[in-house]
C-alpha atoms as a PDB file:
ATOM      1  CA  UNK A   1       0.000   0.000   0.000  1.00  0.00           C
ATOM      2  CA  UNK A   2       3.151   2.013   0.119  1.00  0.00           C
ATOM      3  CA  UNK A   3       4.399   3.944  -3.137  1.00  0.00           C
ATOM      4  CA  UNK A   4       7.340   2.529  -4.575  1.00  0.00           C
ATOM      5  CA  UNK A   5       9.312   5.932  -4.183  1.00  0.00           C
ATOM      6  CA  UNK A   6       8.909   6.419  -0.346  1.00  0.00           C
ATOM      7  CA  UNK A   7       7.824  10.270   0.372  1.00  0.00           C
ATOM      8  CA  UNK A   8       8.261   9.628   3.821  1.00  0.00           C
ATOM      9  CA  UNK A   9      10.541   7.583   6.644  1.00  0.00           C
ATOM     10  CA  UNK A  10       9.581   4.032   6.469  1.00  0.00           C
ATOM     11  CA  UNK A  11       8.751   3.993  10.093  1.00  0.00           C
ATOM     12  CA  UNK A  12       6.203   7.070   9.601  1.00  0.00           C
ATOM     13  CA  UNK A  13       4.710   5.543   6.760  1.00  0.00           C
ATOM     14  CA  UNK A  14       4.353   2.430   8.667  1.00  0.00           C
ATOM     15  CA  UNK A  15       2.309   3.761  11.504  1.00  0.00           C
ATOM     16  CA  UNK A  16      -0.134   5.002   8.496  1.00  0.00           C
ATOM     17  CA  UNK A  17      -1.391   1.320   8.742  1.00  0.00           C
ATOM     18  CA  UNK A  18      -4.986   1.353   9.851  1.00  0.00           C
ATOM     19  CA  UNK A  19      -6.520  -0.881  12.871  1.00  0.00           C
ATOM     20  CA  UNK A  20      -7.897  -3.681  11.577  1.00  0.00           C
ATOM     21  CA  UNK A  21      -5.681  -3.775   8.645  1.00  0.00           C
ATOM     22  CA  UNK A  22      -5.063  -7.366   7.289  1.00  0.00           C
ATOM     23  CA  UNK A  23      -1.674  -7.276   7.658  1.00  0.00           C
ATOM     24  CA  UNK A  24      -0.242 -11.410   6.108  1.00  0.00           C
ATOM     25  CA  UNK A  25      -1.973 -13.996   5.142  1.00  0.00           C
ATOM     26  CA  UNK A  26      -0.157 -17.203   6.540  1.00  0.00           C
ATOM     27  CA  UNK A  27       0.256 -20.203   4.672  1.00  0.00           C
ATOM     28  CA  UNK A  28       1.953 -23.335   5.684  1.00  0.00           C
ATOM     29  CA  UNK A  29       3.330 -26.751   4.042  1.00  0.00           C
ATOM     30  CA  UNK A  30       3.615 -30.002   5.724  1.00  0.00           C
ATOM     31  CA  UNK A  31       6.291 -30.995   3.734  1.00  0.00           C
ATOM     32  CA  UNK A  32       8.299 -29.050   1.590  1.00  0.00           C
ATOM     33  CA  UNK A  33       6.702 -30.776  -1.966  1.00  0.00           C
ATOM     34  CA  UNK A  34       2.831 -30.117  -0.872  1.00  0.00           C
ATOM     35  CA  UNK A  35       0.541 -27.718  -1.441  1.00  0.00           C
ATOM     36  CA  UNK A  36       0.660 -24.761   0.698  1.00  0.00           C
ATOM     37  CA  UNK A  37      -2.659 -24.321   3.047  1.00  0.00           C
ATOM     38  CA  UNK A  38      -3.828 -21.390   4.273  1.00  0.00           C
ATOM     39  CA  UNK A  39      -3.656 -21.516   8.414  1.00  0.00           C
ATOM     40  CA  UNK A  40      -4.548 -17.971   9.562  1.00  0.00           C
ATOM     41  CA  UNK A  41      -4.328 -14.519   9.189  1.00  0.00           C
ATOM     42  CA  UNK A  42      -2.130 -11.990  10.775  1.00  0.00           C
ATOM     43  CA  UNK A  43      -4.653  -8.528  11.728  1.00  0.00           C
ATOM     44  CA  UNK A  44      -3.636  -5.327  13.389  1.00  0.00           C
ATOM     45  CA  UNK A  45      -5.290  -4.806  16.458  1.00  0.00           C
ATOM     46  CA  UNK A  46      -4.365  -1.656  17.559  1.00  0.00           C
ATOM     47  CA  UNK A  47      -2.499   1.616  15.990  1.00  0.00           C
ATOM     48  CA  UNK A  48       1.000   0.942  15.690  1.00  0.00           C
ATOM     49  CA  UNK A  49       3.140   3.735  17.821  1.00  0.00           C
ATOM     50  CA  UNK A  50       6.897   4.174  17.546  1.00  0.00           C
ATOM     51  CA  UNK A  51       8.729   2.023  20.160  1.00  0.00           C
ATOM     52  CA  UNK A  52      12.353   2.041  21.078  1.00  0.00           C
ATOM     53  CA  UNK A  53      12.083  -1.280  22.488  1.00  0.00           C
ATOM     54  CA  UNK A  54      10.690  -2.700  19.037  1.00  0.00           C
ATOM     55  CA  UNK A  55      13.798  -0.694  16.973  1.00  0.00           C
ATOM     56  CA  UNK A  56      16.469  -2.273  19.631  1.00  0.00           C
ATOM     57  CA  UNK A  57      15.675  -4.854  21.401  1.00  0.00           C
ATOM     58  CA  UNK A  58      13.293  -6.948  19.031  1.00  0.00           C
ATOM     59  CA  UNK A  59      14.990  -9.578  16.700  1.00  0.00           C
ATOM     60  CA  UNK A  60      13.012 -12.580  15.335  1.00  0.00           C
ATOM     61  CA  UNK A  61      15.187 -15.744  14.339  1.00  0.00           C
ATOM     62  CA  UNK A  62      14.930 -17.720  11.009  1.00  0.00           C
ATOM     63  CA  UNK A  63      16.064 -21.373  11.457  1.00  0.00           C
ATOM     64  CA  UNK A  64      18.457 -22.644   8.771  1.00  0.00           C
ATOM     65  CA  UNK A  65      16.719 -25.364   6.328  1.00  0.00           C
ATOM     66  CA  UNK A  66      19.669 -27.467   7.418  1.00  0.00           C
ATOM     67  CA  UNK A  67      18.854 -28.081  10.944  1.00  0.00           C
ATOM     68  CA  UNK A  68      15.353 -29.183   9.146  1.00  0.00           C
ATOM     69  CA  UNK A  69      16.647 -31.796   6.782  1.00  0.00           C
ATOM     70  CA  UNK A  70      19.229 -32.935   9.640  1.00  0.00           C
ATOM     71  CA  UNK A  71      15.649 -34.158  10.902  1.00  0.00           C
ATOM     72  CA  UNK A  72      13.872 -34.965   7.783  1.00  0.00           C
ATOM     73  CA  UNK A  73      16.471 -36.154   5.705  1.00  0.00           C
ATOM     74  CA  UNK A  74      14.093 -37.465   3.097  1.00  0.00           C
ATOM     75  CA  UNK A  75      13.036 -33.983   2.046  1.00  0.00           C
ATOM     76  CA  UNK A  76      16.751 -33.058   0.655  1.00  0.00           C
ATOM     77  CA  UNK A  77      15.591 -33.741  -3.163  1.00  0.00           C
ATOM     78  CA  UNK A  78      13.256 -30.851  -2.393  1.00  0.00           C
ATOM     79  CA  UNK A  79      16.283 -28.762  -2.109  1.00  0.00           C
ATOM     80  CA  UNK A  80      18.467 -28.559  -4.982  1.00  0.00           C
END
């Protein structure tokens, strides 16, 4: 919803998001060859408001595909 040539900060176009604004839909596979299913929506609930917390101290973690096939090795193939 954002032009591609930002006119403003990202963070203060951000908090132009309204409540209630579908935000992802999130899909997930059982196995990395299946379909993908839809298995919820992520909606704003609030305003958003600038946080110093949220710019410092809040990090999410993506888990390397090898630690997945160390488990499942028969889903390699699906990983050329």
């Amino acid at each position: 919803m954002f032009p591609a040539n930002f006119e403003k900060e990202f963070p203060d176009q951000l908090i132009t998001v309204p409540k209630n604004a579908l935000l992802f839909k999130v899909y997930a596979k059982a196995e990395p060859l299946s379909e993908k299913v839809l298995i919820g929506e992520l909606h704003l609930n609030s305003e958003i408001i600038k946080s110093n917390f949220a710019d410092t101290e809040l990090f999410f973690q993506h888990q390397d595909v090898f630690i997945d096939l160390a488990l499942k090795p028969e889903w390699r193939s699906a990983f050329p």
